[in-house]
Protein backbone atom coordinates (compact mmCIF):
# COMPACT_ATOMS: atom_id res chain seq x y z
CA UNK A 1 0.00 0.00 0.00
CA UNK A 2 2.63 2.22 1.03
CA UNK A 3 3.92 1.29 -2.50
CA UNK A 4 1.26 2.01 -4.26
CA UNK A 5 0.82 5.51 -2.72
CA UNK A 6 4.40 6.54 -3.13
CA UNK A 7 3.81 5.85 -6.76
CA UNK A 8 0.75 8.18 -7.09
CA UNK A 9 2.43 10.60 -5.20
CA UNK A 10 5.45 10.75 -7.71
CA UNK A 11 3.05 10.25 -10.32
CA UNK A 12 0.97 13.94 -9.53
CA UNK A 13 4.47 14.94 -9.07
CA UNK A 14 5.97 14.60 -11.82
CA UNK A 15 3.13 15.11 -14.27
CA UNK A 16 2.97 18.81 -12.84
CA UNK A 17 6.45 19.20 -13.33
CA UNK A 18 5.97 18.66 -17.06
CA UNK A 19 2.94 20.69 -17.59
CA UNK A 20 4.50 23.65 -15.67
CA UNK A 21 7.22 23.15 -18.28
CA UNK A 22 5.39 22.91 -21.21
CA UNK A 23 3.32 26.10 -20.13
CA UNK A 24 6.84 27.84 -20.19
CA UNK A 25 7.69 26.67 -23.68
CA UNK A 26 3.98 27.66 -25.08
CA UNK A 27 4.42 31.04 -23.60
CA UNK A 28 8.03 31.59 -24.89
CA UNK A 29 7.10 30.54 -28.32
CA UNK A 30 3.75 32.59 -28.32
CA UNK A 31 5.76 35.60 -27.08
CA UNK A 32 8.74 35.12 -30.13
CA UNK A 33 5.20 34.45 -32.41
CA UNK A 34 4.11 37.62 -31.46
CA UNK A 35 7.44 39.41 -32.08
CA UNK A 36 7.60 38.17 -35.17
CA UNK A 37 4.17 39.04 -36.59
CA UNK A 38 4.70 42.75 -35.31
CA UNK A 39 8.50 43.04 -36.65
CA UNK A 40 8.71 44.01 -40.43
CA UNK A 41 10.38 41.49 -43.00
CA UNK A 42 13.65 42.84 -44.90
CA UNK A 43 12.95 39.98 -46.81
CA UNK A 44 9.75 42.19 -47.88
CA UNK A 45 11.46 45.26 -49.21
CA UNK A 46 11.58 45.56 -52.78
CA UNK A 47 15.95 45.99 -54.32
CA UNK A 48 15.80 47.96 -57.12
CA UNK A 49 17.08 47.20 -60.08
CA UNK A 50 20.07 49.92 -59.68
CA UNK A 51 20.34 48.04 -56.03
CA UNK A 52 20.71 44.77 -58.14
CA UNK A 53 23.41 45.39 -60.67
CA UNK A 54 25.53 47.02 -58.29
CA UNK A 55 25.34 44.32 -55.83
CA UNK A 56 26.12 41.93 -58.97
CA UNK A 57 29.43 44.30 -60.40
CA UNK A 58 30.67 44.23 -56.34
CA UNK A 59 31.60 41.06 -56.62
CA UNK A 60 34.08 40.84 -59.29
CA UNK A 61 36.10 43.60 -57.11
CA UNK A 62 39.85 42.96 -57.35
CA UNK A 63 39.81 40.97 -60.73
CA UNK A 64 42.68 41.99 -62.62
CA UNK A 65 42.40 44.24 -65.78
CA UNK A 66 42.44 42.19 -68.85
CA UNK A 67 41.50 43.92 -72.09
CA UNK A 68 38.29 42.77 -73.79
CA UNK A 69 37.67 40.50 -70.69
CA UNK A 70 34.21 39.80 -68.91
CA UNK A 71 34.77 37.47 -66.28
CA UNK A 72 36.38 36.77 -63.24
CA UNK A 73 39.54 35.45 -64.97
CA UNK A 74 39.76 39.24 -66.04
CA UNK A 75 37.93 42.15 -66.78
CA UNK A 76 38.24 45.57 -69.12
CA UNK A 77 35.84 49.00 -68.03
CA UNK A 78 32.81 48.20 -70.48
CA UNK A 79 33.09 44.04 -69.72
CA UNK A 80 32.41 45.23 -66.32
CA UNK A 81 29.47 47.18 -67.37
CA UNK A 82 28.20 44.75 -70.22
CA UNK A 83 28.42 41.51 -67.83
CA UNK A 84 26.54 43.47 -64.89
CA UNK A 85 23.40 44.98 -66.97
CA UNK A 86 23.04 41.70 -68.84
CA UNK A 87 22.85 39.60 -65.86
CA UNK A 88 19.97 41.42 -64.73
CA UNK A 89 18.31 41.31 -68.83
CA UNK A 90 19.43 44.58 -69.27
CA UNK A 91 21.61 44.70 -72.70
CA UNK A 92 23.88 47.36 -73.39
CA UNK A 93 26.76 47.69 -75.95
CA UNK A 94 30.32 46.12 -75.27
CA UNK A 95 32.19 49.36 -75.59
CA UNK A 96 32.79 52.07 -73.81
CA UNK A 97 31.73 54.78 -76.43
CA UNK A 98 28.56 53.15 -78.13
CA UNK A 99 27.18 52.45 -74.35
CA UNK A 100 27.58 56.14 -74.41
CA UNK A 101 24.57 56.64 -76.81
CA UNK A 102 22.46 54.46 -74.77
CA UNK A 103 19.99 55.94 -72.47
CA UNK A 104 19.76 59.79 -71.19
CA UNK A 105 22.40 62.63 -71.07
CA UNK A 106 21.97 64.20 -66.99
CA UNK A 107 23.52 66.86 -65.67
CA UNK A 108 26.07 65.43 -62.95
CA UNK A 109 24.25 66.76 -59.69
CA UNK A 110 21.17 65.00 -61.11
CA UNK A 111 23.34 61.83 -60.82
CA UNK A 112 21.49 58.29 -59.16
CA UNK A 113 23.43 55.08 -57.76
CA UNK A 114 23.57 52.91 -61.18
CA UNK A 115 23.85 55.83 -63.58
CA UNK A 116 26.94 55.51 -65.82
CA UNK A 117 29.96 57.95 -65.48
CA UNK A 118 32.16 58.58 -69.24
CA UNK A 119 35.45 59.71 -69.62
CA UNK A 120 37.73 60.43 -72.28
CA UNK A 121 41.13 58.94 -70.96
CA UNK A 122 44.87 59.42 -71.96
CA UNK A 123 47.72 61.66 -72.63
CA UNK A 124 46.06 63.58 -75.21
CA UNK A 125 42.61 63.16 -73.89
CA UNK A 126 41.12 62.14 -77.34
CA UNK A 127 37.96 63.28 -78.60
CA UNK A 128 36.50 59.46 -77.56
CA UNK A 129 35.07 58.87 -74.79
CA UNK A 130 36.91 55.55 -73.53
CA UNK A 131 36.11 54.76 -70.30
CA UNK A 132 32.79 53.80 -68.33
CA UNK A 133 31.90 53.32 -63.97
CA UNK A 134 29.34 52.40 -62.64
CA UNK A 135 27.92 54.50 -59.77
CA UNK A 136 27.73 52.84 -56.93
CA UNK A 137 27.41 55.39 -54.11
CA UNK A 138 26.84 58.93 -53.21
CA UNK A 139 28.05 60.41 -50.07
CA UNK A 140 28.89 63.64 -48.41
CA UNK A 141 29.11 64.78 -51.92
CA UNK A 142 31.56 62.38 -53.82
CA UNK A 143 30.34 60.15 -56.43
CA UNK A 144 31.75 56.71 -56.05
CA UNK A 145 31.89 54.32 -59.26
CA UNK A 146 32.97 51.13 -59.65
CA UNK A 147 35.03 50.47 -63.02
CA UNK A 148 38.08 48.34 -64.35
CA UNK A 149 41.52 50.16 -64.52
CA UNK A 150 44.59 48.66 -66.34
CA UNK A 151 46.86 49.19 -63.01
CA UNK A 152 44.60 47.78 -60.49
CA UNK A 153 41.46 46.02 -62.47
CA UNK A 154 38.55 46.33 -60.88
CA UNK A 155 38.09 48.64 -58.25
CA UNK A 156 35.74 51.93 -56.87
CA UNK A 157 36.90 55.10 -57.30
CA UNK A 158 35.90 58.76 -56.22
CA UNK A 159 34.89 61.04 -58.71
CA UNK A 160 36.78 63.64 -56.72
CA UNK A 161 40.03 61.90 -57.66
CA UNK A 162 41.89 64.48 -59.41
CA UNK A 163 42.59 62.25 -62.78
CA UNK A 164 38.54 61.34 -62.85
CA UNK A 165 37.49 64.74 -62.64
CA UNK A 166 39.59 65.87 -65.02
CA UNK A 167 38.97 62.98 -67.17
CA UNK A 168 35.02 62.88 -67.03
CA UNK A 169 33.14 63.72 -69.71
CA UNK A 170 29.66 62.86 -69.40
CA UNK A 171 26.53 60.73 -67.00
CA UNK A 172 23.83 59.01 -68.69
CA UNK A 173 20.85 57.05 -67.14
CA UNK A 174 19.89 53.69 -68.86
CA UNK A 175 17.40 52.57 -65.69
């Protein structure tokens, strides 16, 4: 009897223990459900195409310069530009000065992240334009672009850089 007792005893025992517990658990998983609900999904936020393209140029950052090149094995200025817009079934021209008679002439201060950024390179700074970024950033007034450069491939520059300012010609929009 004495048996019998101690075994319904540990019985009622125990079997509160595990309800108290599970009551826990239900109330910390209805208090993270409840967080959740009220907490706003990044996963919700439309990227914009700009928001796209440069995400997709970032990552061939340091590939070396190779002339005529569009992947990772090496890259030239308008490869960089070509391979990032058609990724995203956006088709441009692969050089630099017939991408420059795509989309619209803006005036620089009118300039958007994933606007294109011309420039007429070289000794004699030719009448061609030669050279194409990708904008990938504006802050505390200094454009930031993202091209291919023969010295040290692809990279992001500042438009504030003495040889880019004085070697930009035009910005166009193509988004």
């Amino acid at each position: 009897m004495k048996r019998y007792l101690l075994l319904v005893f540990l019985a009622i025992a125990l079997s509160n223990c595990k309800s108290s517990k599970r009551a826990k658990v239900v109330t910390k998983k209805t208090k993270v459900e409840q967080r959740e609900i009220t907490k706003p999904k990044v996963a919700n936020i439309p990227i914009t195409k700009s928001a796209q393209i440069i995400d997709y140029s970032k990552q061939f950052l340091g590939v070396r310069y190779k002339w005529g090149g569009t992947t990772k094995k090496g890259m030239d200025c308008s490869g960089l530009i070509h391979q990032s817009f058609s990724a995203h079934q956006i088709y441009l021209p692969r050089i630099s000065r017939d991408i420059a008679k795509k989309g619209k002439k803006i005036k620089l201060k009118e300039t958007l992240k994933g606007d294109l950024l011309f420039f007429k390179t070289g000794k004699n700074r030719r009448n061609a334009i030669n050279h194409v970024g990708l904008v990938v950033e504006i802050k505390n007034n200094a454009i930031y672009f993202i091209h291919a450069t023969t010295s040290k491939g692809v990279i992001i520059s500042s438009l504030n850089e003495d040889y880019w300012k004085s070697a930009f010609a035009e910005v166009r929009r193509v988004l």
